[in-house]
Protein backbone atom coordinates (compact mmCIF):
# COMPACT_ATOMS: atom_id res chain seq x y z
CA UNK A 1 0.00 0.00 0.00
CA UNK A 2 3.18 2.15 1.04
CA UNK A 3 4.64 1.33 -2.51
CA UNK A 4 1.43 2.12 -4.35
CA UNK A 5 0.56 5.56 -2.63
CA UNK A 6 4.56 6.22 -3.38
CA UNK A 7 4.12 5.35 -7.21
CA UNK A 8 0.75 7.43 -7.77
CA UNK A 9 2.69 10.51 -6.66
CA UNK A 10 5.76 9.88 -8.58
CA UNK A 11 3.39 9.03 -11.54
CA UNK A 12 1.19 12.81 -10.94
CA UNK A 13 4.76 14.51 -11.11
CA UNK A 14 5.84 13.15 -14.02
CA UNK A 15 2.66 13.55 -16.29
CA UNK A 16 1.14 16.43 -14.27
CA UNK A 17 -1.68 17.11 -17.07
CA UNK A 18 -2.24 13.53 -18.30
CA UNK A 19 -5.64 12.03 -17.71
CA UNK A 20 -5.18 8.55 -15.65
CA UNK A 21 -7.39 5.96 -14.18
CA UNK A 22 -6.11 3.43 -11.41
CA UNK A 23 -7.51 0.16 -11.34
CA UNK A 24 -6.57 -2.22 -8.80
CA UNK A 25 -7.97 -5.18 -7.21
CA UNK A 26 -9.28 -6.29 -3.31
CA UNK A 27 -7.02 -5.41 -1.84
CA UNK A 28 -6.70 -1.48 -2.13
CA UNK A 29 -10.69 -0.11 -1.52
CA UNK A 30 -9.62 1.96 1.85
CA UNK A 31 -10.32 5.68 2.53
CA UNK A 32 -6.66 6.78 2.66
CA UNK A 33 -5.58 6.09 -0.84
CA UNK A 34 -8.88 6.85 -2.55
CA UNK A 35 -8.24 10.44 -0.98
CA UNK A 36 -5.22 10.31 -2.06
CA UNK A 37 -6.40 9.34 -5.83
CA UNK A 38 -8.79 12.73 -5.56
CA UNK A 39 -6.19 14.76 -4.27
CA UNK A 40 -4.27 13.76 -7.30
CA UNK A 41 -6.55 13.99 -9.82
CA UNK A 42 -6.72 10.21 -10.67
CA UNK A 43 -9.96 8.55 -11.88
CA UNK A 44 -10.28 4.73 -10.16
CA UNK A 45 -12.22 1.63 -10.78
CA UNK A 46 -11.30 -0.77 -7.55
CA UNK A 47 -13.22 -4.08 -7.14
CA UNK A 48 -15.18 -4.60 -3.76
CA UNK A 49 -15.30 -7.32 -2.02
CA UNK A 50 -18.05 -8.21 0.23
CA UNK A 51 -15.94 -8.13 3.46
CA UNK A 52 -14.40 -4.66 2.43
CA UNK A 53 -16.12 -1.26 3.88
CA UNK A 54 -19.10 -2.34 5.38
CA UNK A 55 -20.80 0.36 6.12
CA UNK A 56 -20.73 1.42 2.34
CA UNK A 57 -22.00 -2.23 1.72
CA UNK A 58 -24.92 -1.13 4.14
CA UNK A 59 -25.73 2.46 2.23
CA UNK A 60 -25.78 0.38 -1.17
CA UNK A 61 -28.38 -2.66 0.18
CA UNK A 62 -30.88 0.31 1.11
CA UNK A 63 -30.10 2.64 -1.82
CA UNK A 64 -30.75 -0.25 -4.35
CA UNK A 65 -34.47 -0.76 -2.79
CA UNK A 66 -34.69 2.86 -3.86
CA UNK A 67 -33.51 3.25 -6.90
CA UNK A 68 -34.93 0.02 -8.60
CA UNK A 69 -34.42 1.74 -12.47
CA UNK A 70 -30.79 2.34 -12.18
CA UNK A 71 -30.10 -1.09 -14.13
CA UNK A 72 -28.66 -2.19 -17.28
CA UNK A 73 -28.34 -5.26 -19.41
CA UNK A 74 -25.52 -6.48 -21.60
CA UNK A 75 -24.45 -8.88 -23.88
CA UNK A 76 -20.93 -9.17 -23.79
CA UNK A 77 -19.53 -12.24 -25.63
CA UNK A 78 -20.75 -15.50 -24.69
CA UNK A 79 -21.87 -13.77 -21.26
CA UNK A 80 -25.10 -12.07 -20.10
CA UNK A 81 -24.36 -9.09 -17.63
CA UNK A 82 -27.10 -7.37 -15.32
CA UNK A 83 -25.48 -3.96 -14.23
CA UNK A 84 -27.05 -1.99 -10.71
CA UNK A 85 -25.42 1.07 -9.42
CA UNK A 86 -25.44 3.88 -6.61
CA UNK A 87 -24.07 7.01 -6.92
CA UNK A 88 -23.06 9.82 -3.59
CA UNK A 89 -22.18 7.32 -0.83
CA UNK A 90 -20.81 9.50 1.79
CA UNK A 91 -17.78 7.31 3.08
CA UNK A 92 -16.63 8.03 6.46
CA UNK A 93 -12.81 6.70 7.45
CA UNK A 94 -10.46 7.34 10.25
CA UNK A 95 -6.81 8.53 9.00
CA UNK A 96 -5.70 8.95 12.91
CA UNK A 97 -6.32 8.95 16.24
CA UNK A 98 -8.34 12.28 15.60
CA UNK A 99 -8.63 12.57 12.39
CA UNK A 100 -11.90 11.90 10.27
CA UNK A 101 -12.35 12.32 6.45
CA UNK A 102 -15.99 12.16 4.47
CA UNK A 103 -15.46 10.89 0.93
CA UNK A 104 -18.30 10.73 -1.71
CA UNK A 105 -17.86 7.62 -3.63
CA UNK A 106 -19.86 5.37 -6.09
CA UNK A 107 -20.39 1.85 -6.45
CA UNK A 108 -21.40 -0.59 -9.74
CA UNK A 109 -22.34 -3.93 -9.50
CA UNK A 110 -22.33 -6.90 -12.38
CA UNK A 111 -23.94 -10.62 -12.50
CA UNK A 112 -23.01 -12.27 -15.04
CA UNK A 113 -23.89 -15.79 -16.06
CA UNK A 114 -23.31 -17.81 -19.14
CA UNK A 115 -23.21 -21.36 -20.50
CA UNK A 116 -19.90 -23.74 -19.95
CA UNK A 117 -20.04 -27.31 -20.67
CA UNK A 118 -23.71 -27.62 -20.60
CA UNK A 119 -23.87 -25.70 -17.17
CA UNK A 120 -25.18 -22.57 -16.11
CA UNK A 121 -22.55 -20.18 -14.56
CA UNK A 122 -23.27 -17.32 -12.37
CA UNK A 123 -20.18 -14.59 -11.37
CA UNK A 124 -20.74 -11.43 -9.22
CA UNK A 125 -18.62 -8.54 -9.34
CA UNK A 126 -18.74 -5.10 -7.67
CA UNK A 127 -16.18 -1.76 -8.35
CA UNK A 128 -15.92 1.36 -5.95
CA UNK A 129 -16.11 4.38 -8.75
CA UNK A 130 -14.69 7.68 -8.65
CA UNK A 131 -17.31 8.86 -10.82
CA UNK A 132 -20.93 8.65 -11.22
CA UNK A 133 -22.24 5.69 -12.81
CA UNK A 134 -24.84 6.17 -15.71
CA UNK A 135 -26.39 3.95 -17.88
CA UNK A 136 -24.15 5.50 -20.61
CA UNK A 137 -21.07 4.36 -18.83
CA UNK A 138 -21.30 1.94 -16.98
CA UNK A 139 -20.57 -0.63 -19.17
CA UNK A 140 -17.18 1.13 -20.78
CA UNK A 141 -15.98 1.70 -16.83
CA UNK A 142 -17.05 -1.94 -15.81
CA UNK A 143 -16.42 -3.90 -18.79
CA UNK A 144 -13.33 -1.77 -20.55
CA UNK A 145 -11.83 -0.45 -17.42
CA UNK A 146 -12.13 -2.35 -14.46
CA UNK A 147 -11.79 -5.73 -16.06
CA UNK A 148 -9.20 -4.88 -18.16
CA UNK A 149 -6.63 -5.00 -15.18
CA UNK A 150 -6.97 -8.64 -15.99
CA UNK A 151 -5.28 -8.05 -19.38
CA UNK A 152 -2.86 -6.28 -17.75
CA UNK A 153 -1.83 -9.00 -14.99
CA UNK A 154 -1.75 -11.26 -17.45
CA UNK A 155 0.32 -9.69 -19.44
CA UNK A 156 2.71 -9.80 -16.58
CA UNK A 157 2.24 -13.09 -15.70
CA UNK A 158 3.97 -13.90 -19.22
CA UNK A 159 6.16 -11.76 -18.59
CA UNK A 160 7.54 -12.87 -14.99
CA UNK A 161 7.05 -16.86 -15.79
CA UNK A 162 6.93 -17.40 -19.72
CA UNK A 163 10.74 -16.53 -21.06
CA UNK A 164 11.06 -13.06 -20.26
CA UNK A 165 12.73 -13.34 -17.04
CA UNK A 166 10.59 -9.72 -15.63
CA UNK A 167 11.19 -10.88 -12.12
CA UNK A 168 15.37 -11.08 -12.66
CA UNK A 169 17.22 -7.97 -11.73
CA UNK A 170 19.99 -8.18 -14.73
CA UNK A 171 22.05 -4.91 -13.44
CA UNK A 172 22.01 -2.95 -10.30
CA UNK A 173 22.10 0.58 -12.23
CA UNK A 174 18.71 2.22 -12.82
CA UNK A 175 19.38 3.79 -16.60
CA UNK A 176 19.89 0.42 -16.86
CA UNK A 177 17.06 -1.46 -16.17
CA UNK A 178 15.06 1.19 -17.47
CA UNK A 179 16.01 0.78 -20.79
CA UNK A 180 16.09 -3.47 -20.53
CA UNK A 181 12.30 -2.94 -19.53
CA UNK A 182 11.26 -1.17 -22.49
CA UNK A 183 12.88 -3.33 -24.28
CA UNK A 184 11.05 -5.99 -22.71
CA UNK A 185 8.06 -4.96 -23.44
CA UNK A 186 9.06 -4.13 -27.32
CA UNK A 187 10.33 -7.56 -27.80
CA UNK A 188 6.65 -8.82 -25.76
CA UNK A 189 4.45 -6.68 -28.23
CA UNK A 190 6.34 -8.35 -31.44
CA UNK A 191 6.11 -11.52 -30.43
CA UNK A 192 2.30 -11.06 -29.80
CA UNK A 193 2.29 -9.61 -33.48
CA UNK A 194 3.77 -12.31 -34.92
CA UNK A 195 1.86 -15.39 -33.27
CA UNK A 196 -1.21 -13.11 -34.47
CA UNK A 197 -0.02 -12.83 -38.44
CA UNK A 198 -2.58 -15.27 -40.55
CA UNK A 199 0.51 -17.68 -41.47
CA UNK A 200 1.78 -18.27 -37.97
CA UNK A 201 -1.63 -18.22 -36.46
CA UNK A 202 -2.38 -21.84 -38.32
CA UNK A 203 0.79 -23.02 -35.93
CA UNK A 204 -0.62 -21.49 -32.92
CA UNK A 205 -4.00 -23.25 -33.14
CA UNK A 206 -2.33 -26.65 -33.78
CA UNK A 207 0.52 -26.46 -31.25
CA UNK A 208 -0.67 -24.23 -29.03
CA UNK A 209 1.56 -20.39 -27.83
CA UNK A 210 4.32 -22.05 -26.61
CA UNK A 211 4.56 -25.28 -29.28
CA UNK A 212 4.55 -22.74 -31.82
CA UNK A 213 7.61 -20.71 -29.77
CA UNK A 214 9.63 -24.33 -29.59
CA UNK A 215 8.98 -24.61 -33.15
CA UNK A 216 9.92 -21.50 -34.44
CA UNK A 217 13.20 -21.67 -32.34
CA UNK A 218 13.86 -24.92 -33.13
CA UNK A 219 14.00 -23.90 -37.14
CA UNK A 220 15.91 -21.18 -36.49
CA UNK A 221 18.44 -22.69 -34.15
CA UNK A 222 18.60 -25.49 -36.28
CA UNK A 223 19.14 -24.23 -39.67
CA UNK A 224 16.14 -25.73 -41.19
CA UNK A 225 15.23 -22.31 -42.93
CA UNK A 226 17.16 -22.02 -46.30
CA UNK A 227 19.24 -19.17 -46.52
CA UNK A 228 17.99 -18.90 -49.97
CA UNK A 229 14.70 -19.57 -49.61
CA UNK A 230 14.79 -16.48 -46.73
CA UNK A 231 16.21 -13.90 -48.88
CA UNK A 232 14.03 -14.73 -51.88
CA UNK A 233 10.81 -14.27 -49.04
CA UNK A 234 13.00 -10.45 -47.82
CA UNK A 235 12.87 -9.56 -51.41
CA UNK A 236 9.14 -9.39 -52.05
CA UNK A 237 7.11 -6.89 -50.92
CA UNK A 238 5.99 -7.08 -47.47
CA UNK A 239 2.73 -8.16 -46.47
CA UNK A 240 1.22 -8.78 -42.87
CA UNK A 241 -2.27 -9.91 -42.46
CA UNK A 242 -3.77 -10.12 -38.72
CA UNK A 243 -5.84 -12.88 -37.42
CA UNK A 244 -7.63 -11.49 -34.37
């Protein structure tokens, strides 16, 4: 929490004017840091668990008796989603001994269920907002924002256990490991490219990501690719297709 409150700062300095959203999971809904977020300027969309702030928990049970229309339904791939919200909850939290904050915050909610080997599943989900919810976007701030965190921590799960070493400190100077990181992530976005062109994605569906990175290794550290045969394919024009 220390480290994240340190990093939101240090992130506000360097792009004082940029417009930026934190999304986080569980573990960081807590008066403290979402203060911190407003005092910052920061948007947020942080997931909240049922055993997290209960008295908010409390204002949004009553609240949704209330306001029965604020609801929307969505179709989002193979999934059905029923969205609720409540917007103004005055949060009260204790930053010391004798010192209390209010904070207005707002909550969304999603069920979702959908079909999985012939069996209904059922998923509940719930965000504390910085903004108000609306029927306009909640969907974008639930579905495009909040969730995508999951993109993003799996995109560093590849990185920290799938070949790129992330968790390995290579060199004890900063410039350093500044620059290997960005280069990380360079080489990470073109191989994502490539196992996504139309030619290599026919290997990915029949071996699978990491067959396909054996087998492309394999020819090259091999020598199974012709030089000849490689220079005539560099000397027509270059064409990538995408298979998303």
């Amino acid at each position: 929490m220390k480290a994240c409150k340190r990093l939101l700062v240090r992130l506000r300095q360097a792009f004082p004017k940029l417009r930026m959203m934190m999304v986080a999971d569980g573990l960081y809904p807590n008066g403290p840091l979402m203060a911190l977020c407003r005092k910052l300027r920061l948007d947020f969309m942080i997931v909240l668990p049922r055993e997290c702030l209960h008295s908010v928990w409390e204002e949004v049970e009553g609240l949704r008796k209330l306001e029965k229309d604020q609801t929307r339904t969505y179709r989002w791939g193979n999934r059905e989603q029923a969205f609720w919200w409540v917007n103004q909850i005055e949060y009260e939290f204790q930053e010391s001994p004798r010192s209390w904050h209010r904070l207005k915050i707002h909550v969304a909610g999603c069920t979702e269920r959908w079909e999985e080997k012939g069996e209904t599943k059922e998923a509940h989900w719930a965000w504390v907002s910085a903004r108000p919810l609306t029927r306009q976007n909640v969907v974008e701030r639930c579905n495009r924002a909040a969730r995508h965190r999951w993109d993003i921590e799996e995109n560093i799960l590849v990185e920290k256990h799938h070949g790129y070493q992330y968790e390995h400190a290579f060199s004890l100077d900063w410039t350093a490991m500044r620059n290997w990181h960005v280069m990380m992530h360079l080489g990470h976005l073109l191989n994502v490219l490539v196992l996504h062109t139309e030619v290599v994605m026919r290997k990915v569906r029949e071996l699978g990501i990491r067959g396909t990175v054996r087998f492309l290794k394999d020819n090259w550290v091999n020598g199974w690719i012709h030089r000849e045969w490689l220079l005539g394919a560099l000397a027509k024009p270059t064409r990538l297709r995408w298979a998303i």
